[in-house]
Every structure is written in C-alpha cells, then in structure tokens.
Protein backbone atom coordinates (compact mmCIF):
# COMPACT_ATOMS: atom_id res chain seq x y z
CA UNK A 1 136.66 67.55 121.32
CA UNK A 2 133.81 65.66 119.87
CA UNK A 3 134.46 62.34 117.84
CA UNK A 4 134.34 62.97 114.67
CA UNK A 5 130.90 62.19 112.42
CA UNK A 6 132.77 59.17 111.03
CA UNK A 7 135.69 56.40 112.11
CA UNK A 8 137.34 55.21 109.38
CA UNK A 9 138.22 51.62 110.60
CA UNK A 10 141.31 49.66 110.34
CA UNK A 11 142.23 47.00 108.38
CA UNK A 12 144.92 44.19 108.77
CA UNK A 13 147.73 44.13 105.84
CA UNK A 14 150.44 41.44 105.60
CA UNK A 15 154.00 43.11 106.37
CA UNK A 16 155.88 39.91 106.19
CA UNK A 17 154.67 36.37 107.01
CA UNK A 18 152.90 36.14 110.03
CA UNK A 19 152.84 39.74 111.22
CA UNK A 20 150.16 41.85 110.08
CA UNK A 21 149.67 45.91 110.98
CA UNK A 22 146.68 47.79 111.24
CA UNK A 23 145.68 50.60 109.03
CA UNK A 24 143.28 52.94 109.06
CA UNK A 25 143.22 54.78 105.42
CA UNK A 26 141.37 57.05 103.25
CA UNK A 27 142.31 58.57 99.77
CA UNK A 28 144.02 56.03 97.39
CA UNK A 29 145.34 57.31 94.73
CA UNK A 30 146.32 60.77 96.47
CA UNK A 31 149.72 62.04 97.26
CA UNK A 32 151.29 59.33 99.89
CA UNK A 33 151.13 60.64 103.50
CA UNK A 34 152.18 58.22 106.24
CA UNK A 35 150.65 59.22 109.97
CA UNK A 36 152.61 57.87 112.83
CA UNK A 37 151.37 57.76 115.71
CA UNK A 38 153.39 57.77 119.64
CA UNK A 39 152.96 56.39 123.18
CA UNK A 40 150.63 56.43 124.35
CA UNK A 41 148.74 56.68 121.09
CA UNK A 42 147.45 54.40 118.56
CA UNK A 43 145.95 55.17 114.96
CA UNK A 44 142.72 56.85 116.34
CA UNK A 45 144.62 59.97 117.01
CA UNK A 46 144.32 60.58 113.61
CA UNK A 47 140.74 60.37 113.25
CA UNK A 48 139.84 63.87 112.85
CA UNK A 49 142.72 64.02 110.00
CA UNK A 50 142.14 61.12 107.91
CA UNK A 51 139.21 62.16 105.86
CA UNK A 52 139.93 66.02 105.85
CA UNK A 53 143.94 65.42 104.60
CA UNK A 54 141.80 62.66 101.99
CA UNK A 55 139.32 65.22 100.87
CA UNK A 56 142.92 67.42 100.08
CA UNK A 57 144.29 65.20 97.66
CA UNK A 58 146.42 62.94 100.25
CA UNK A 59 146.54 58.67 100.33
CA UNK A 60 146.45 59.08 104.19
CA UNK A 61 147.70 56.03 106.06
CA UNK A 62 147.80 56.02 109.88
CA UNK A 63 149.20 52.38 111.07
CA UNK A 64 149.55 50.83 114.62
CA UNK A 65 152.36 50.55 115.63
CA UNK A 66 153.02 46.52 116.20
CA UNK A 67 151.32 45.74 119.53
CA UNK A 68 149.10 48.79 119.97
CA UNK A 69 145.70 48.86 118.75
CA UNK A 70 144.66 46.37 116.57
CA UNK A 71 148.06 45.34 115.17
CA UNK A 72 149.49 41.88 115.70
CA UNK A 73 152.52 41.48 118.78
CA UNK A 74 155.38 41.40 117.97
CA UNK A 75 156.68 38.21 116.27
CA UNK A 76 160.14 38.10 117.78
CA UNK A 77 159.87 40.20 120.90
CA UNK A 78 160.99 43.49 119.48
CA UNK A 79 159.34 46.36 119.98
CA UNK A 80 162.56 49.19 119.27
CA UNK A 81 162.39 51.87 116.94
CA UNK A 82 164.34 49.51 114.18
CA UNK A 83 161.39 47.18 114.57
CA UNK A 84 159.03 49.68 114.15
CA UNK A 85 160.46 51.12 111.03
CA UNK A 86 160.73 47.10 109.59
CA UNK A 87 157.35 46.65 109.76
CA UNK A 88 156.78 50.32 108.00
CA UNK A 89 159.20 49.31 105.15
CA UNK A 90 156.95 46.21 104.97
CA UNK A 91 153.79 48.26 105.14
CA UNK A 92 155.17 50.75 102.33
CA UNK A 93 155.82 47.26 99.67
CA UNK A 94 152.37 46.16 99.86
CA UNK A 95 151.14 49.97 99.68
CA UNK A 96 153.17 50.33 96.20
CA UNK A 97 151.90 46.64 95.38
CA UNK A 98 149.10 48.41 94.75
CA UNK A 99 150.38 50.46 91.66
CA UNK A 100 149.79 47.91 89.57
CA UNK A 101 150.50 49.83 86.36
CA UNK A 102 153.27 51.75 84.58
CA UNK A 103 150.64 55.18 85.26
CA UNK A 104 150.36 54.81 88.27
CA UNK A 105 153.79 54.26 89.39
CA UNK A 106 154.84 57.18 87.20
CA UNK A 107 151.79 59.30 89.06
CA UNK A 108 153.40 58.04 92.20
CA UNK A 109 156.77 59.77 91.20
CA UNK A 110 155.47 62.51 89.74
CA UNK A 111 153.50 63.75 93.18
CA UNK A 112 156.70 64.01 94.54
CA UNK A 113 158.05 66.49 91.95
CA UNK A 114 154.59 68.67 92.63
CA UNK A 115 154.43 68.53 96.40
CA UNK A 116 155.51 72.05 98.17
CA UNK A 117 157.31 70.17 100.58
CA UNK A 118 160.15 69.66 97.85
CA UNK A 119 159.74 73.05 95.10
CA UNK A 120 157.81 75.79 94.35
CA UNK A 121 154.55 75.25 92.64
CA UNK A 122 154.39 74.60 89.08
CA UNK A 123 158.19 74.33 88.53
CA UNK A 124 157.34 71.39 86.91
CA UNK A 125 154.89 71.14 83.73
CA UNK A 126 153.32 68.21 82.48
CA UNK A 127 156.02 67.60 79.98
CA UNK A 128 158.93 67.40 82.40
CA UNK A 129 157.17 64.69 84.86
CA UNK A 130 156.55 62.74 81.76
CA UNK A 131 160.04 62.49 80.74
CA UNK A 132 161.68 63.00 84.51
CA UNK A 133 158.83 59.49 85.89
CA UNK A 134 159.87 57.40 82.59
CA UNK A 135 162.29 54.96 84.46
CA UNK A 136 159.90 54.42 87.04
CA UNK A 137 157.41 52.86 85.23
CA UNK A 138 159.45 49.96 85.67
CA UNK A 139 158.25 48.07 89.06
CA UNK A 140 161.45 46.65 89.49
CA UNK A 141 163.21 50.00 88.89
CA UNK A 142 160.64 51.95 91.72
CA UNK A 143 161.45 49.65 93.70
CA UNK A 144 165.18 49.67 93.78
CA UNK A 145 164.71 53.70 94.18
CA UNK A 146 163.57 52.81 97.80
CA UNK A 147 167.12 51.36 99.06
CA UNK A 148 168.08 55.24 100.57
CA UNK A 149 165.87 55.10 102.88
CA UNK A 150 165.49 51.50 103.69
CA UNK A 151 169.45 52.42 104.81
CA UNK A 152 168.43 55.16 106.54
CA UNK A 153 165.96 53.31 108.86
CA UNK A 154 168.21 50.35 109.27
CA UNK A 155 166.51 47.94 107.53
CA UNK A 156 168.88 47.07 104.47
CA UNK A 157 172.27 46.04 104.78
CA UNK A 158 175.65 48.20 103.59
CA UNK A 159 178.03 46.55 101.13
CA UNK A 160 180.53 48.81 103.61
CA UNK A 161 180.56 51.65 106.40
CA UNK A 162 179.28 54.93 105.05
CA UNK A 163 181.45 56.76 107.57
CA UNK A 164 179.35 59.62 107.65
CA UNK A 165 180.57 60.80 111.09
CA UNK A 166 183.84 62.11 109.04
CA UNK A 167 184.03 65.32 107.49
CA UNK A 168 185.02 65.19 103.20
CA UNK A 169 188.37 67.05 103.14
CA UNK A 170 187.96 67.57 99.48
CA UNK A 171 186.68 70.81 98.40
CA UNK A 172 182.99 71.37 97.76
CA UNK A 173 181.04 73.65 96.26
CA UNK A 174 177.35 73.40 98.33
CA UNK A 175 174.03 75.12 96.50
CA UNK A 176 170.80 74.70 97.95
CA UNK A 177 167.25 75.70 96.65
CA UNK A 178 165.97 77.78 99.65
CA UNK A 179 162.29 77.09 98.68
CA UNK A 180 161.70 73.73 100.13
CA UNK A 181 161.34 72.71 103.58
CA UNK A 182 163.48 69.20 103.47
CA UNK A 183 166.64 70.66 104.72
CA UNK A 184 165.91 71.15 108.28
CA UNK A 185 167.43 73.92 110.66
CA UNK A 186 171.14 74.99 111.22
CA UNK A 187 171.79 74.15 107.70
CA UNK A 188 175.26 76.04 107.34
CA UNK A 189 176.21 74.79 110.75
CA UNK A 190 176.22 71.51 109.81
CA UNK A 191 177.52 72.05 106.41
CA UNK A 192 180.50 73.39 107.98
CA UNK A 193 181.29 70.61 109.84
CA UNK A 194 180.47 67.94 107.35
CA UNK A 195 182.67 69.98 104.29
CA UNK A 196 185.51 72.04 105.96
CA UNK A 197 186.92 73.38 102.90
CA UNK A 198 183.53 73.87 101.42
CA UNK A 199 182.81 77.06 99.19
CA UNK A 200 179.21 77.97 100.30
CA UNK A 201 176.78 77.12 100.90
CA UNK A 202 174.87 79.15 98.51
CA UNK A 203 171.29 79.84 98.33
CA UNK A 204 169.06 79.79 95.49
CA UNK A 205 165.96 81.88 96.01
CA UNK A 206 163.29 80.67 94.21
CA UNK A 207 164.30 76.77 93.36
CA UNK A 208 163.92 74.20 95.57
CA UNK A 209 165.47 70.68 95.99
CA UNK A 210 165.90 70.18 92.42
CA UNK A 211 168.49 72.70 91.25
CA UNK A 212 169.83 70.95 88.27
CA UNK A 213 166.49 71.43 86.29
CA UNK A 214 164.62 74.30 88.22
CA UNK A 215 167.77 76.84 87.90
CA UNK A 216 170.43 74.92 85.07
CA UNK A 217 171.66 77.95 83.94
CA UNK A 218 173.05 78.98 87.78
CA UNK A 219 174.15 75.58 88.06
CA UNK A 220 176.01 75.61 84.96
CA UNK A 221 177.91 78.48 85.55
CA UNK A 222 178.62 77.26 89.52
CA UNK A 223 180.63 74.79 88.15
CA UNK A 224 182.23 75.95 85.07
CA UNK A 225 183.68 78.68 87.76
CA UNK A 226 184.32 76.14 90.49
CA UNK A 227 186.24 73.92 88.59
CA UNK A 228 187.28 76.25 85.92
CA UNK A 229 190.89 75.55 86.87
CA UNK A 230 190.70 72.24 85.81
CA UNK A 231 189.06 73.15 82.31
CA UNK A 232 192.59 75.50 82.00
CA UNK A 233 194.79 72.51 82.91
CA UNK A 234 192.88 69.92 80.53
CA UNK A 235 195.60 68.36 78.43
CA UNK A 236 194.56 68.28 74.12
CA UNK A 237 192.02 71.03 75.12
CA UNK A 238 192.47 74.36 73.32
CA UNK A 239 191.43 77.19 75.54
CA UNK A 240 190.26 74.75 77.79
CA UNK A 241 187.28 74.44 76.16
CA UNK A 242 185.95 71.01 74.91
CA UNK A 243 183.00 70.52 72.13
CA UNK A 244 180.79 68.02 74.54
C-alpha cells in the first residue's frame, strides 16, 4: 500500500520526569481513542488511521511505545508490559490536563455514555448526560474516577488483595445489557465460575452496560423479586412494604 497523502508527525509529551513518549495525534476534542501499537511496530502503523478515525469524530492518539520510534529509553531498564502501561497512565494525565474546564471534562464523560461500544444509540438525551457528567466537572473528582483501571494495569497500589481468583459464595442475581460489546466472549461460562449460586445471568435485549437507567423498571422488579424474601422478613414493616 501507498503512504498515505499526509504523516501526521509525532510529538514528545512529558509522562513523568525525565521520560517523554512520542505521539502522533489528530482530532482533539473527539471521542478518546488510544492506538497501540506491537513488535515490531511503532506509531506509523497507524498512519493510514489517524486522520480518517479524526475526520469520524475520534481524539486519535497512537504513542511509541518507550524505546521504539521516537520515544525516549527506558529510564530504569524496563521494558515489560507493566512498564508499558506506566508510561500510558502517564500519557493519559497530561491528555486530560488538557480539559482545562468543567465542559470539557463533562464532554469527556459524556462521550462515553454516547459511544456504541457501551449502549445503544440515543439511550441517552441531552438532559441525562447533563445531570449523569455533573460530578465530573470536578478535576479532582475525574481524576479519582481513573483508579479502576490504574489497578487493573498495575500501576496503583491495593489497600488489600482483591482475591478475585475466588468464586462469591453468596447468591447473586447477574443482568446484563446484551447491546454492548464490553463483555467479551464466554460470558455465562465465566459467570458460572466466578458466582456458583448465581441466579442468571439474564439478558436484557435492547440496554446496554447501563441497566439501572436504560431499563429501571426491569431492574426494579429483578430485585424486589430477588430479594423479596427479605422485604417479608423486615421487622416494623407491615406487608413488608416500606414508604422509602
């Protein structure tokens, strides 16, 4: 394949003192999309995506990896997947440095309720991202949202072991929003083995991974029946019913 007509070129960033990362970007402003790149790749495998994913709507960001391309070595002689994902964590702060203001941090949020990735189109109106993005106008508060996933990629500490290798012997009740591709595959397989007792999992055609607002009423009526024992056995409560 040709190149193509034009190369975005990269730019240094700052992911921590002394160790800067290459990026080659295009769209600001659009829906975040990170573009990784492998061995034995650098960030100009992406350069017939860039501008077309921009011209979609998409902030696309394609880094180098630390010591390929035009990315700084490696500070400290590390170049494992934990390292990599440090210096992407580092990469993401000064990317959301960037939304300087209240609207833009709520935009930020708010692509994430609209993406197809996560919902069906237009389950969410303008009204419900205003209210749902409210506590994330707060810098600090966006911020602290990103913990998860810092976890996840090994770059935050844990106040104690998750022991997510054990199964909950408690009994769940699992509903998932079928229209959304975050799940991945063998959903019920590993829902099994991760809730033994569980009573699902359900699917919810047409609702995605926000269940509580796209489909309340199914939700509400999940539990009261899951746990509708426990409404019987409430003590003071007359039919089991209470006013709030």
């Amino acid at each position: 394949m040709a190149l193509p007509a034009e190369v975005v070129a990269p730019v240094l960033i700052d992911v921590r003192p002394g160790h800067r990362v290459a990026v080659r970007r295009r769209g600001e402003g659009g829906v975040p999309l990170l573009l990784i790149h492998g061995f034995p790749c650098t960030s100009r495998i992406w350069s017939h995506n860039l501008i077309p994913l921009a011209q979609a709507g998409f902030d696309a960001v394609a880094p180098d990896l630390r010591g390929y391309g035009d990315s700084d070595f490696t500070p400290d002689d590390f170049y494992d997947l934990n390292a990599f994902s440090t210096d992407l964590v580092g990469l993401f702060d000064a990317l959301i440095a960037e939304l300087g203001t209240p609207e833009q941090r709520r935009r930020y949020v708010g692509e994430f309720y609209g993406h197809r990735m996560w919902c069906p189109p237009d389950a969410f109106d303008e009204e419900d991202l205003a209210f749902l993005t409210e506590p994330f106008a707060d810098a600090a508060r966006l911020r602290a949202s990103f913990a998860d996933y810092e976890i996840v990629m090994g770059t935050r500490p844990l106040s104690a072991p998750e022991m997510l290798d054990r199964p909950v012997r408690q009994q769940a009740l699992v509903l998932i929003g079928a229209d959304q591709v975050t799940i991945g595959d063998h959903v019920e397989a590993r829902c099994a083995l991760a809730f033994p007792g569980a009573v699902g999992p359900f699917w919810v055609k047409g609702a995605g991974h926000f269940l509580p607002w796209e489909r309340p009423e199914t939700v509400n009526r999940a539990v009261r029946a899951f746990c509708g024992d426990l409404l019987k056995s409430y003590p003071g409560k007359e039919g089991g019913r209470r006013s709030r």
